[in-house]
Protein backbone atom coordinates (compact mmCIF):
# COMPACT_ATOMS: atom_id res chain seq x y z
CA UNK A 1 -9.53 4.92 2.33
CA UNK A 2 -11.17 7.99 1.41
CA UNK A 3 -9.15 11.40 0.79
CA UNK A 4 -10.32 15.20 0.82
CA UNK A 5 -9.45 16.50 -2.66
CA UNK A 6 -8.60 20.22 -2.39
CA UNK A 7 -9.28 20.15 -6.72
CA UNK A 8 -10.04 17.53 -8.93
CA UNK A 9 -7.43 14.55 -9.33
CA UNK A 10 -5.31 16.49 -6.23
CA UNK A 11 -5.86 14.51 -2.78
CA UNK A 12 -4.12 16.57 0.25
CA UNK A 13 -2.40 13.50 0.32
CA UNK A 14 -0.27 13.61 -2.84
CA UNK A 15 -0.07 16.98 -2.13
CA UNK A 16 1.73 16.81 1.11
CA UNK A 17 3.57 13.42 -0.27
CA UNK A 18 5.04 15.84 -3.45
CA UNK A 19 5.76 18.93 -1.37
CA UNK A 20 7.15 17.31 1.74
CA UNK A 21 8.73 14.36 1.03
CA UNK A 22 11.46 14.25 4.41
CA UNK A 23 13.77 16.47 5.80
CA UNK A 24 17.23 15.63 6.76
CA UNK A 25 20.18 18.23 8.59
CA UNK A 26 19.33 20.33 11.50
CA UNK A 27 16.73 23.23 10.44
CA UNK A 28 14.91 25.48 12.38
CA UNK A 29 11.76 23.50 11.06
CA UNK A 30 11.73 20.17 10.99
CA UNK A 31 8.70 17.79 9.10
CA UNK A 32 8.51 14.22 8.65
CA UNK A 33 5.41 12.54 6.64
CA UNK A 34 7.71 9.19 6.60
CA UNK A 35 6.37 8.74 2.62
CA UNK A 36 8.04 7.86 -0.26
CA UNK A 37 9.99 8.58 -2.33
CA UNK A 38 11.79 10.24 0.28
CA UNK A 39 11.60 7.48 2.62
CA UNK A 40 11.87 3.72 2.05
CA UNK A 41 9.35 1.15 3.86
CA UNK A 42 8.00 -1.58 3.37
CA UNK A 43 5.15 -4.04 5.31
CA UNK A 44 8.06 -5.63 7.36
CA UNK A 45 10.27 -2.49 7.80
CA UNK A 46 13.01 -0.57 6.54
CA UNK A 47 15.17 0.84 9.09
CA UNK A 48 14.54 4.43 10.05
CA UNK A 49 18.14 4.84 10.88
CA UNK A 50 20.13 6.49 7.97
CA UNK A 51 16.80 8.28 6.37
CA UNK A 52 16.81 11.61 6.17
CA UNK A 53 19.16 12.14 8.86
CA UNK A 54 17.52 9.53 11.91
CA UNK A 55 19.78 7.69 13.57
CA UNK A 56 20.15 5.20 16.62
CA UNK A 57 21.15 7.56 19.75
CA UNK A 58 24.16 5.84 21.58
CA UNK A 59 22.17 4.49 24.81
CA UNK A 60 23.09 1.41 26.43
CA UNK A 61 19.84 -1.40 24.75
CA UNK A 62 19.05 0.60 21.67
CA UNK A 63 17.74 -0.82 18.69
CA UNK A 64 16.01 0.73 15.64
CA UNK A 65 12.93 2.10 14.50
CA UNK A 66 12.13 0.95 11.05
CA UNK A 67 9.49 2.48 8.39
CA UNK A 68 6.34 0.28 7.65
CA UNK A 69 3.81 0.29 5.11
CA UNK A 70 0.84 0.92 6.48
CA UNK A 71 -0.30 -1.53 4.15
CA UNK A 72 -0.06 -5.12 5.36
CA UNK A 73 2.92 -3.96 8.38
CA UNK A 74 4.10 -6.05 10.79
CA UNK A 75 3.33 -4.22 13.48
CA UNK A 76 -0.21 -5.22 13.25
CA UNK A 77 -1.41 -1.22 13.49
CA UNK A 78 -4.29 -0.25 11.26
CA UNK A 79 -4.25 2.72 8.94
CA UNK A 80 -4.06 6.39 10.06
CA UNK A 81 -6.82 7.77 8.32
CA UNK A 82 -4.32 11.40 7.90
CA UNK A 83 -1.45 8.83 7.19
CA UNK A 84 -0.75 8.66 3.60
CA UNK A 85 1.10 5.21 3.19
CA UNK A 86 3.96 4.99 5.11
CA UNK A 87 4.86 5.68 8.84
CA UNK A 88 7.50 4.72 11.40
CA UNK A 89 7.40 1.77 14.42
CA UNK A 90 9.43 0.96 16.70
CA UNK A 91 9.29 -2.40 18.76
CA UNK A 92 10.69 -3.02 22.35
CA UNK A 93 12.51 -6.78 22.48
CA UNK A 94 13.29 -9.04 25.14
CA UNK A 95 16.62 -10.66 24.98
CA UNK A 96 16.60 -14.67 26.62
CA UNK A 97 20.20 -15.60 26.49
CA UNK A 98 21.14 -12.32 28.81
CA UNK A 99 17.81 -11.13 30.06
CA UNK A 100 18.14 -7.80 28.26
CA UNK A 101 15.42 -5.64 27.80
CA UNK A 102 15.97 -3.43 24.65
CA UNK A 103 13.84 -0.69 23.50
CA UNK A 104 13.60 1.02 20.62
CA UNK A 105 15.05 4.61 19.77
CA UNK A 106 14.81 6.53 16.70
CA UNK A 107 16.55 10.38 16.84
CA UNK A 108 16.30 12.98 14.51
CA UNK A 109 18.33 16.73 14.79
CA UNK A 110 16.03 19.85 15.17
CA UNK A 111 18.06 23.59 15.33
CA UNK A 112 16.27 24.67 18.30
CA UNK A 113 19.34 27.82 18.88
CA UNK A 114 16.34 30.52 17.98
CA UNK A 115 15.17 29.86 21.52
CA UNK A 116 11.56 31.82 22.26
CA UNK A 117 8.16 29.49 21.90
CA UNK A 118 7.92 26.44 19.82
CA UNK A 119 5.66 24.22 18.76
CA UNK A 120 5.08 20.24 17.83
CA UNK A 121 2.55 18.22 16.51
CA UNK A 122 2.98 14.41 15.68
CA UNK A 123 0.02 11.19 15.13
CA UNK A 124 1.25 8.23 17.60
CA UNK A 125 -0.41 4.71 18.67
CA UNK A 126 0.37 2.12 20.51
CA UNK A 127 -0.23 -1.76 22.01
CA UNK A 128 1.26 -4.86 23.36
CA UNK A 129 2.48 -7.52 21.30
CA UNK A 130 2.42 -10.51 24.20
CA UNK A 131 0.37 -11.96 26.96
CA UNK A 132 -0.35 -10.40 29.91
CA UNK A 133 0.83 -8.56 32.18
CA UNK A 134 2.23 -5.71 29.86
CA UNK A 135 5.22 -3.77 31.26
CA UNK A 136 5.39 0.62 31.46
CA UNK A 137 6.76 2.17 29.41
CA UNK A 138 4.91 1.59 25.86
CA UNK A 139 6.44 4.65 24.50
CA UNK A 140 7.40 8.45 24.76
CA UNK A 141 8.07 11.70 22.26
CA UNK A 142 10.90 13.87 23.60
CA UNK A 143 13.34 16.77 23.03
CA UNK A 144 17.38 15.62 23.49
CA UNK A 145 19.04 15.33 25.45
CA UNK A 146 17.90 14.38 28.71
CA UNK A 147 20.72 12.84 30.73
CA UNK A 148 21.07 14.30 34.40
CA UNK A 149 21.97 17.59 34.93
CA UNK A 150 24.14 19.48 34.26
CA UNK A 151 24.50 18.25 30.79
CA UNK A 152 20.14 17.65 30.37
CA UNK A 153 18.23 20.31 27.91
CA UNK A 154 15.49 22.34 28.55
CA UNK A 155 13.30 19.43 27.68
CA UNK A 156 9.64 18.22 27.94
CA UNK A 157 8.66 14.45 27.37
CA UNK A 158 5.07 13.14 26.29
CA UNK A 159 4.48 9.68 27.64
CA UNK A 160 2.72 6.70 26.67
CA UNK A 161 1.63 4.24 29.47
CA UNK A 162 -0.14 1.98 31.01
CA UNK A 163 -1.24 3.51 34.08
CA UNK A 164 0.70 3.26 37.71
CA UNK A 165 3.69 5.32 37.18
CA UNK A 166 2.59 6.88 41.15
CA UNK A 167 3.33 10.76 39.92
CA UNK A 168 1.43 13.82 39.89
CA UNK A 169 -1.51 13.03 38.00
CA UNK A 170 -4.18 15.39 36.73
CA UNK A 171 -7.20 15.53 37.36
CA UNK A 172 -6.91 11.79 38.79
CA UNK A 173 -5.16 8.48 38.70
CA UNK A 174 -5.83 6.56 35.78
CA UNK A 175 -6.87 3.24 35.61
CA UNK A 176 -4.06 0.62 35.40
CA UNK A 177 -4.35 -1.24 32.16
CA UNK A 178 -1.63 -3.47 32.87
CA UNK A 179 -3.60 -6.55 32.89
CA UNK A 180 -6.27 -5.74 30.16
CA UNK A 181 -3.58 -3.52 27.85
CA UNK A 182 -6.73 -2.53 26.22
CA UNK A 183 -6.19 0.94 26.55
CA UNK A 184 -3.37 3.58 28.06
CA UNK A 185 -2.19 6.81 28.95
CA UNK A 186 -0.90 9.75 27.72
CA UNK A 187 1.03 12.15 30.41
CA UNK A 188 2.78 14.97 30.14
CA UNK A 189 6.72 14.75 31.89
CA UNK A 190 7.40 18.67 33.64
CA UNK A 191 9.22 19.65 35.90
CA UNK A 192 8.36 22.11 38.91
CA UNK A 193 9.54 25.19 40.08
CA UNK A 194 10.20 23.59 43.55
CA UNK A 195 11.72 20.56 41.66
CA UNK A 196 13.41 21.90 38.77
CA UNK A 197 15.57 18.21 38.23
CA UNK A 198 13.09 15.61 39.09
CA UNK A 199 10.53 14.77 36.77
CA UNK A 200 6.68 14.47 37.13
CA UNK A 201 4.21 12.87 35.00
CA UNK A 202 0.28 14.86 34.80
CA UNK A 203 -2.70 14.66 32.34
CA UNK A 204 -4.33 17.56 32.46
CA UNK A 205 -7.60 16.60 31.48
CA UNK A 206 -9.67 13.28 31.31
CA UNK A 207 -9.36 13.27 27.53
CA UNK A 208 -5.73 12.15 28.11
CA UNK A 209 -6.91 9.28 30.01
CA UNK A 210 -7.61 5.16 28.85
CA UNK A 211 -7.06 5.90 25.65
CA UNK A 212 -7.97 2.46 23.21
CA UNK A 213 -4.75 0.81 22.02
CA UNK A 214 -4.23 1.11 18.05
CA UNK A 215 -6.54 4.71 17.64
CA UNK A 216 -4.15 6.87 16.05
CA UNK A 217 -3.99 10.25 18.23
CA UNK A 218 -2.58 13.86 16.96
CA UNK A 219 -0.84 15.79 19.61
CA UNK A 220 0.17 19.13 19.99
CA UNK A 221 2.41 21.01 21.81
CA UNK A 222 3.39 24.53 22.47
CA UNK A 223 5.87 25.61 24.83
CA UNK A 224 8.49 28.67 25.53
CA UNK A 225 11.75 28.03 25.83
CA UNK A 226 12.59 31.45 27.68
CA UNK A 227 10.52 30.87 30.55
CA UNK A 228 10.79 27.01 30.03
CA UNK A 229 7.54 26.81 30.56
CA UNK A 230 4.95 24.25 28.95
CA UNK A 231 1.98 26.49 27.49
CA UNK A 232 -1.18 24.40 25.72
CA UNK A 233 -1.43 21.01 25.12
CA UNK A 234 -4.46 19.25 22.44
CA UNK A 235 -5.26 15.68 21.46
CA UNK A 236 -7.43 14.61 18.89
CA UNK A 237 -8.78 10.64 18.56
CA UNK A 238 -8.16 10.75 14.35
CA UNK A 239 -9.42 6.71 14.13
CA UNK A 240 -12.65 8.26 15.58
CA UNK A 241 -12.88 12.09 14.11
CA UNK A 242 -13.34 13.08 17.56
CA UNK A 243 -13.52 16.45 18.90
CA UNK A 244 -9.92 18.22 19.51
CA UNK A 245 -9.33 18.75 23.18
CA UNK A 246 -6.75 21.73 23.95
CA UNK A 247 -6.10 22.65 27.28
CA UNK A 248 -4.17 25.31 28.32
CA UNK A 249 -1.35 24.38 30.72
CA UNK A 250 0.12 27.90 32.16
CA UNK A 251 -1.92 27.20 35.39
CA UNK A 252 -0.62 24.11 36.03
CA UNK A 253 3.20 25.49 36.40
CA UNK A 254 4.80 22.81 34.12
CA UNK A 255 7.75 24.03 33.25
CA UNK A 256 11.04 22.36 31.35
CA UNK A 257 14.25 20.90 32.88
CA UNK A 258 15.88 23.13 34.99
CA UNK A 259 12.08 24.83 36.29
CA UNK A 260 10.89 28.90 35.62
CA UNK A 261 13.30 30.64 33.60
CA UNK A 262 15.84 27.46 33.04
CA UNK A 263 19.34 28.36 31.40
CA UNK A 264 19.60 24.73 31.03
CA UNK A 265 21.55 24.09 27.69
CA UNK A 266 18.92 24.34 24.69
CA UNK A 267 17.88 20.98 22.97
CA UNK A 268 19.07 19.77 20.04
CA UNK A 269 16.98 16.48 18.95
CA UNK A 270 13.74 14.77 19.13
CA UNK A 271 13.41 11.23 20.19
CA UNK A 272 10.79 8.88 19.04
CA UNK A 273 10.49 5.56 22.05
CA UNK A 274 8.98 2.10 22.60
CA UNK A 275 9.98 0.72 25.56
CA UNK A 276 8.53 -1.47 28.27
CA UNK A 277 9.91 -5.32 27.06
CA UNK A 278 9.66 -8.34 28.77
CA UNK A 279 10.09 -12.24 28.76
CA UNK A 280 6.06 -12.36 27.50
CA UNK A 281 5.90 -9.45 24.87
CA UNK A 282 7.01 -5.78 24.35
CA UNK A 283 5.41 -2.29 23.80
CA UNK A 284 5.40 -1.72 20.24
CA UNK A 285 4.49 2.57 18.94
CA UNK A 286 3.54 4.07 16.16
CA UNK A 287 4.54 7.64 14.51
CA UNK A 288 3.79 9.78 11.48
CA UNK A 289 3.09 13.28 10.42
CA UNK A 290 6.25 15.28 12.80
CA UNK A 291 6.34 18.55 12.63
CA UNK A 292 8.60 21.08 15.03
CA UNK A 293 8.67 25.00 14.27
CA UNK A 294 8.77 27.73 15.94
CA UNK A 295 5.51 28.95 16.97
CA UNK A 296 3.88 30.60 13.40
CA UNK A 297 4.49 34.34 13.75
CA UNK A 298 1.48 37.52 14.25
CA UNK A 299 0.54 36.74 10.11
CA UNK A 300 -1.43 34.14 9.25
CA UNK A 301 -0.03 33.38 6.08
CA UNK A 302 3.16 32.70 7.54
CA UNK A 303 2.43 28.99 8.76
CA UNK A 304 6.07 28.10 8.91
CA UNK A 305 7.33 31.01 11.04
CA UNK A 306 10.12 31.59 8.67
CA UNK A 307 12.08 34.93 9.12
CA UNK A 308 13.79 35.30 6.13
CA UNK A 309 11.80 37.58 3.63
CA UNK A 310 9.78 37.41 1.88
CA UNK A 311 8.01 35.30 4.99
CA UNK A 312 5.19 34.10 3.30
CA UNK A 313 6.23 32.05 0.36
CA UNK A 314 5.24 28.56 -1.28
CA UNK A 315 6.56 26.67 1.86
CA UNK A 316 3.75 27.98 3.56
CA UNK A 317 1.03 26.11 1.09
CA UNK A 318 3.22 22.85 2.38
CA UNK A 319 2.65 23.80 5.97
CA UNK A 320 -0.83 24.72 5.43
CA UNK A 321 -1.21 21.66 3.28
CA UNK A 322 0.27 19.48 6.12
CA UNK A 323 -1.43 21.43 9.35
CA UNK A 324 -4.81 20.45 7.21
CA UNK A 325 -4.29 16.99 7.15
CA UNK A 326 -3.46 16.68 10.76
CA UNK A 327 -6.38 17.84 11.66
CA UNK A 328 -4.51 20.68 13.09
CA UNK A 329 -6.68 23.80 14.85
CA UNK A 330 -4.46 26.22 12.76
CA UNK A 331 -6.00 24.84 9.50
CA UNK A 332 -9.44 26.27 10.95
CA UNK A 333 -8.20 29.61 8.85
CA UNK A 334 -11.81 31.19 8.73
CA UNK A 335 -13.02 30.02 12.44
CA UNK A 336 -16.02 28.00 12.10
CA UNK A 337 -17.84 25.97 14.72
CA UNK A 338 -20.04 24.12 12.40
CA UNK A 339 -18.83 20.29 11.98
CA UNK A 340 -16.39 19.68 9.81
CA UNK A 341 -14.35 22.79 10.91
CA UNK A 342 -12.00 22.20 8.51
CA UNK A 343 -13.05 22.27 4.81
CA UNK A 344 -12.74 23.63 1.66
CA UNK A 345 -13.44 27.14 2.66
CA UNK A 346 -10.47 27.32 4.66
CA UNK A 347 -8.31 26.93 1.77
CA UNK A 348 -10.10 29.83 0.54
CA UNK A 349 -9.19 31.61 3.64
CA UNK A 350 -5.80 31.04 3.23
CA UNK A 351 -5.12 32.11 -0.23
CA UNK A 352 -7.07 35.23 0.61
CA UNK A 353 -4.37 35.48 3.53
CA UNK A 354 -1.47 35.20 1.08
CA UNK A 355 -2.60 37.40 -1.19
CA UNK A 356 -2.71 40.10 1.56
CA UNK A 357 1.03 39.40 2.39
CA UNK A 358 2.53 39.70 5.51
CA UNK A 359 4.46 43.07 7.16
């Protein structure tokens, strides 16, 4: 697989893979590359809980995530081209003896107490491992914790599916791919300001829409916790290089748990999901690249939004480093329009960013 070298024998790769590692406590930024050394996989999986501070949340039919090598995994998913080597699965199962359906959590803390707007990006895929039909819901990314009120967070869910789920849907209802599982969904779970408990599920373009199964996707989200309110969403097709599609939400009145200006408790985790077993198969996801910050302050330079000075420091060259390999629209530093957006000249940019400092 081919890698963009920022400087000869330095691939943004082992860049990312020696400055990021994993994280582990609660932080007010929270990354997670799922690559050695600081994580341990392997082509059948090493489980996810204990690493770096994952663990199994206590729900009734949990089991774990595990970490795969992309190389020769058991999951059957082919390589994320921003992926370095390693990422974590998780695989729904179907239990004969008592007709259980598990499916599979993996939870990680994120110190979300600064309130104000956030934002997330992650990579995710996803199929079914079984014969037809295939059974909703093949997976989800989520903030924690989001039991019934009054104890659920100000929380937002992005959902993987099949098609069907008979909520809102923007701009249309997709196709069911429940009998083809060729391809699925990606909705967005808000709540309303005239139904600030129940869920809905929306897509706010077609780009969300019959997505194919095993394409590795990058996601974005930003959202404000102060007016609980879900602000721009993007999605990128990285098995493809396809064009990033951002659309800005604020129209649409999506708002968090607990609708407009929720005092619903803040969250405090993120929850990676495969769900969706059955007697003939279960949904099996994929993850890599997680990132959750606050939004990246007024300077540039400072990608991580720290606040402790001096703000921009060598952790932003990791976040820059990491925002570049996701294909993220922040690593366009010096704007262009001109296929590939993102090259070596916006390295360039950014050290010439650095160097000016930041207030």
């Amino acid at each position: 697989m081919s890698q963009l070298r920022i400087s000869d024998g330095i691939t943004v790769r082992a860049a990312i893979a020696a400055l990021l590692g994993g994280c582990g406590a609660a932080q007010a930024q929270f990354t997670a590359s799922f690559e050695a050394p600081a994580y341990a996989g392997s082509g059948s999986g090493v489980l996810t809980t204990g690493q770096q501070g994952w663990y199994l949340p206590p729900v009734a039919n949990s089991i774990d995530h595990n970490i795969f090598t992309y190389a020769g995994n058991a999951l059957g998913f082919p390589v994320n081209p921003n992926g370095g080597d390693q990422f974590d699965g998780g695989r729904a199962n179907f239990v004969a003896a008592t007709s259980i359906a598990q499916s599979a959590r993996a939870q990680h803390p994120v110190d979300f107490s600064a309130g104000g707007v956030w934002t997330a990006s992650w990579d995710c895929t996803g199929h079914w491992a079984g014969v037809t039909p295939a059974v909703n819901n093949l997976g989800s990314f989520s903030l924690q914790p989001s039991a019934a009120p009054p104890f659920a967070a100000r929380y937002f869910q992005q959902l993987m599916s099949w098609g069907g789920l008979g909520n809102n849907y923007q701009p249309a209802a997709p196709t069911d791919h429940t009998a083809d599982f060729q391809a699925f969904h990606i909705h967005w779970g808000y709540f309303t300001a005239a139904s600030p408990t129940t869920i809905a599920f929306g897509a706010p373009s077609p780009a969300w829409l019959d997505l194919p199964i095993d394409h590795w996707y990058h996601i974005t989200v930003r959202w404000d916790f102060t007016a609980a309110q879900i602000l721009e969403v993007s999605i990128k097709d990285l098995t493809t290089n396809g064009p990033t599609t951002t659309n800005d939400v604020t129209a649409l009145g999506w708002y968090l748990q607990g609708g407009p200006n929720s005092t619903n408790q803040l969250p405090t985790d993120i929850r990676l999901f495969a769900g969706g077993s059955s007697v003939n198969g279960s949904d099996v996801t994929g993850w890599d690249n997680v990132t959750v910050q606050p939004a990246p302050a007024a300077c540039y330079a400072n990608c991580d939004g720290s606040t402790t000075p001096p703000v921009a420091n060598v952790a932003d060259f990791t976040c820059f480093l990491q925002k570049f390999a996701a294909s993220d629209p922040y690593a366009n530093c010096d704007g262009s329009t001109t296929p590939p957006v993102l090259n070596v000249a916006d390295f360039t940019c950014f050290l010439q960013k650095f160097a000016a400092g930041c207030p």
